[in-house]
C-alpha atoms as a PDB file:
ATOM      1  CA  UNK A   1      -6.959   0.675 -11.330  1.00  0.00           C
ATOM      2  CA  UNK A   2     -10.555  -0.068  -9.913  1.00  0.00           C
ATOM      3  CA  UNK A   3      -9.796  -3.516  -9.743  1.00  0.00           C
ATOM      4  CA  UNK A   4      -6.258  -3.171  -8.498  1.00  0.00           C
ATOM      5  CA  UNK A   5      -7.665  -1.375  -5.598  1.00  0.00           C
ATOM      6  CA  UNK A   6     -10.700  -3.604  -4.869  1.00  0.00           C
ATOM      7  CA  UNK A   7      -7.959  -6.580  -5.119  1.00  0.00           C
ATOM      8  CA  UNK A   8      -5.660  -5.359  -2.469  1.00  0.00           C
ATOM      9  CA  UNK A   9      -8.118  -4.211  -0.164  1.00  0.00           C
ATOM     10  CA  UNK A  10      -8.128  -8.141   1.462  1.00  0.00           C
ATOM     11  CA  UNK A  11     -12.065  -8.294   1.623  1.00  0.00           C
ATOM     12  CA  UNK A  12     -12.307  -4.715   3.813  1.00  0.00           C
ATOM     13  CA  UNK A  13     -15.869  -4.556   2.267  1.00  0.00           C
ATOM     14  CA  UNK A  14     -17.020  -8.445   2.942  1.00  0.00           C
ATOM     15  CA  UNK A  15     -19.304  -9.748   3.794  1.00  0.00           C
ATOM     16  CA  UNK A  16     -21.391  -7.033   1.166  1.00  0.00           C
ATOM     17  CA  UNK A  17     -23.360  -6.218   4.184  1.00  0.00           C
ATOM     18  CA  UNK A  18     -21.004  -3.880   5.813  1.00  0.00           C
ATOM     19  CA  UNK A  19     -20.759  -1.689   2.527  1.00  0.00           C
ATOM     20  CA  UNK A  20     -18.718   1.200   2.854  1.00  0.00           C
ATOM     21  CA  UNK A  21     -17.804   0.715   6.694  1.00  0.00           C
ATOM     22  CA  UNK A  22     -13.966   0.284   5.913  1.00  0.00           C
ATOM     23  CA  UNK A  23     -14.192   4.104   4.892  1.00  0.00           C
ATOM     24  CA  UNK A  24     -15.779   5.367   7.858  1.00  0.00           C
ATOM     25  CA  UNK A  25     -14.269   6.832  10.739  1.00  0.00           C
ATOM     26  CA  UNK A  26     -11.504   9.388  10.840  1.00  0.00           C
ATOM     27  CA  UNK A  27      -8.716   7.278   9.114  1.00  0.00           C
ATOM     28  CA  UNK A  28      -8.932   5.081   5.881  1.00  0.00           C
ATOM     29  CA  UNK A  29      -7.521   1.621   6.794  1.00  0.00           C
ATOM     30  CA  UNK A  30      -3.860   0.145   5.495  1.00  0.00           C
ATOM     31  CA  UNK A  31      -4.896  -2.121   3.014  1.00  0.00           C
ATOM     32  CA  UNK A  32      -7.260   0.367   1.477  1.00  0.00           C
ATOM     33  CA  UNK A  33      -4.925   3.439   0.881  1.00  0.00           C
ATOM     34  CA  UNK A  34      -1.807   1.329   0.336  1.00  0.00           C
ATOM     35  CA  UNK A  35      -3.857  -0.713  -2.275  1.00  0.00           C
ATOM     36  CA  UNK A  36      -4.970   3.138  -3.842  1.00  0.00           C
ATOM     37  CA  UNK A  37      -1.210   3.718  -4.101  1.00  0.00           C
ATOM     38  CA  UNK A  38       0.293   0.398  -5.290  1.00  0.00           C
ATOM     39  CA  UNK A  39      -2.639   0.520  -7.882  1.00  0.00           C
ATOM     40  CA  UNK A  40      -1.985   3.862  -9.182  1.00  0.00           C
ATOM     41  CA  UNK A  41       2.172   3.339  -9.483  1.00  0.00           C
ATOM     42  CA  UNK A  42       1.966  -0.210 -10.966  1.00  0.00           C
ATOM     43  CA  UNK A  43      -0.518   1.355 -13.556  1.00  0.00           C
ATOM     44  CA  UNK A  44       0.996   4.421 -14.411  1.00  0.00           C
ATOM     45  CA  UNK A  45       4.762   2.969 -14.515  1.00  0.00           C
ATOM     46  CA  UNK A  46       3.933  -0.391 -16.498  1.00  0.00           C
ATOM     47  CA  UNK A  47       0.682   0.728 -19.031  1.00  0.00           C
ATOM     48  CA  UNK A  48       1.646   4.405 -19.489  1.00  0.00           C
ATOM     49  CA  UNK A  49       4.940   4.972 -21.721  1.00  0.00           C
ATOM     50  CA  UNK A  50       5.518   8.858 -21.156  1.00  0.00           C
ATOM     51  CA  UNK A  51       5.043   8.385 -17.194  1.00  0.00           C
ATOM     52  CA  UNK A  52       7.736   5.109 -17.762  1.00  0.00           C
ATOM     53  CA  UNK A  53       9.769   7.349 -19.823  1.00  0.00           C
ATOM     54  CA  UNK A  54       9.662  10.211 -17.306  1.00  0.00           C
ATOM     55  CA  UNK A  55      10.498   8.158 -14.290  1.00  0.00           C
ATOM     56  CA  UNK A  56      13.040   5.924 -16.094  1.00  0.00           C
ATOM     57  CA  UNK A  57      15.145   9.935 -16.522  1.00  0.00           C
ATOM     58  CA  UNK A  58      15.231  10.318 -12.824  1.00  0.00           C
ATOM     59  CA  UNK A  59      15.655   6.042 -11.880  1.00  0.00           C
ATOM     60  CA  UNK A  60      16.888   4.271 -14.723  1.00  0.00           C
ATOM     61  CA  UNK A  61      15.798   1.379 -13.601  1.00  0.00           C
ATOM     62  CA  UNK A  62      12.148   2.008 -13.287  1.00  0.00           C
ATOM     63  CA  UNK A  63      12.193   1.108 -16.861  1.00  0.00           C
ATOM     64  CA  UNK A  64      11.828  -2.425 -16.186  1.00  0.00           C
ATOM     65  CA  UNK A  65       8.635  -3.397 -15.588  1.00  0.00           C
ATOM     66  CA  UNK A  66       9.638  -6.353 -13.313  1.00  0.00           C
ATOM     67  CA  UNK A  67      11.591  -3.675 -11.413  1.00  0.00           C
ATOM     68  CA  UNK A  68       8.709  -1.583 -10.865  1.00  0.00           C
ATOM     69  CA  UNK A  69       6.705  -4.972  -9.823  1.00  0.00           C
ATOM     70  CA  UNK A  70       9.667  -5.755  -7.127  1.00  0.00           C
ATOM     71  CA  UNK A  71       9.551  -1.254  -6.028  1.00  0.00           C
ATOM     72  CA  UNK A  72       5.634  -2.514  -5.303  1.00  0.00           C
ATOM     73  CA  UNK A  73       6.605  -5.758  -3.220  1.00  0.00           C
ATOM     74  CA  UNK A  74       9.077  -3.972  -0.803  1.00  0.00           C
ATOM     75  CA  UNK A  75       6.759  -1.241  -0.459  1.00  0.00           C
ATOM     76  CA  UNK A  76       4.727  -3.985   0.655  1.00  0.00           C
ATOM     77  CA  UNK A  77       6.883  -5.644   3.238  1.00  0.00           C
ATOM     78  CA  UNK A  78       9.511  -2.536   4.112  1.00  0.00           C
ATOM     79  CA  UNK A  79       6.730  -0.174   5.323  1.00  0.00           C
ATOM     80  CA  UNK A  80       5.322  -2.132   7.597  1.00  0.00           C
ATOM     81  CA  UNK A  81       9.074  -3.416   8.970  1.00  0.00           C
ATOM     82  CA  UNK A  82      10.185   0.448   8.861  1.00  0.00           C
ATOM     83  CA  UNK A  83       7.115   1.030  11.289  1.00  0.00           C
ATOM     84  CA  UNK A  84       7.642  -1.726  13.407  1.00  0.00           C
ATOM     85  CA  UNK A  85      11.341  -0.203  14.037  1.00  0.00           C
ATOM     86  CA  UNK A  86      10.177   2.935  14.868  1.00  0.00           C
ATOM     87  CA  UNK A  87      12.039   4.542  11.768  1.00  0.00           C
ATOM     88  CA  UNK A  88       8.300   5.579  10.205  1.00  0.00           C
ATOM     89  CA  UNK A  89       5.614   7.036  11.746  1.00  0.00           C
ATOM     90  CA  UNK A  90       3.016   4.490  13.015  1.00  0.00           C
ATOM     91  CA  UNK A  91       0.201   5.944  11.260  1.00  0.00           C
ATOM     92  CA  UNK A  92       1.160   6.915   7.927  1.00  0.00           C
ATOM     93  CA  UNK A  93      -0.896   5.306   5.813  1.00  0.00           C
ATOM     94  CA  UNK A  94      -3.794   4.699   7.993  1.00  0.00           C
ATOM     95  CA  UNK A  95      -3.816   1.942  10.722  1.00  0.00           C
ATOM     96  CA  UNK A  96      -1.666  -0.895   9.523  1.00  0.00           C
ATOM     97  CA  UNK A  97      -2.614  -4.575  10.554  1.00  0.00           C
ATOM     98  CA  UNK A  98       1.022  -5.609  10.334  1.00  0.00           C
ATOM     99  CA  UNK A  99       2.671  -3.484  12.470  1.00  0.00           C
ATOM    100  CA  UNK A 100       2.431  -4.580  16.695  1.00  0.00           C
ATOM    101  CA  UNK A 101       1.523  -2.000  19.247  1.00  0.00           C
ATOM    102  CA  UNK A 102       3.460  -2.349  22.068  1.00  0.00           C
ATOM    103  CA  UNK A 103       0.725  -0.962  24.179  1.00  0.00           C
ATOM    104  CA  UNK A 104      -1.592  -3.648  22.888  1.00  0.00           C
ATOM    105  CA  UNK A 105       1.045  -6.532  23.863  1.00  0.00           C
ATOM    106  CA  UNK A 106      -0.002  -8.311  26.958  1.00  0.00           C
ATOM    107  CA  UNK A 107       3.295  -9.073  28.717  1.00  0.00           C
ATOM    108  CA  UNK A 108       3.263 -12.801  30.715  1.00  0.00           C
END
């Protein structure tokens, strides 16, 4: 998990002078909560068998661990996409990189 999270955090805490600055403020970046999240679920639902099992009753095919690999990748690129169309609130999961604010566009 630890490492999953450090992984997917794309270098918020480089260079090692800036510490813990990625945490501070009054939201928790993209890449650091949706790394918490992907870490936990690909974890749980590929190393754990009675969390598999459990989750396999209510979504067969969460069985598969390739499946639950593929749940992870659209996760990935659907949020961010949902966002961008307006069908998800900008903001949940913290500020994401991928997703262009119109107000920030600079029309020519």
């Amino acid at each position: 998990l630890l490492c999953g999270m450090i992984g997917g955090c794309g270098g918020a805490f480089m260079p090692l002078s800036n510490g813990l600055k990625a945490l501070e403020g009054s939201t928790i970046p993209w890449r650091v909560q949706s790394s918490a999240v992907m870490s936990a679920w690909h974890h749980l639902l590929t190393h754990d068998a009675a969390v598999r099992a459990s989750a396999a009753a209510y979504v067969p095919f969460l069985a598969d661990p390739a499946m639950v690999k593929l749940c992870g990748i659209l996760f990935f690129a659907g949020l961010p996409a949902l966002q961008q169309l307006g069908l998800l609130p900008a903001g949940l999961l913290g500020p994401n990189p991928f997703v262009i604010n119109a107000a920030k566009v600079k029309r020519a």
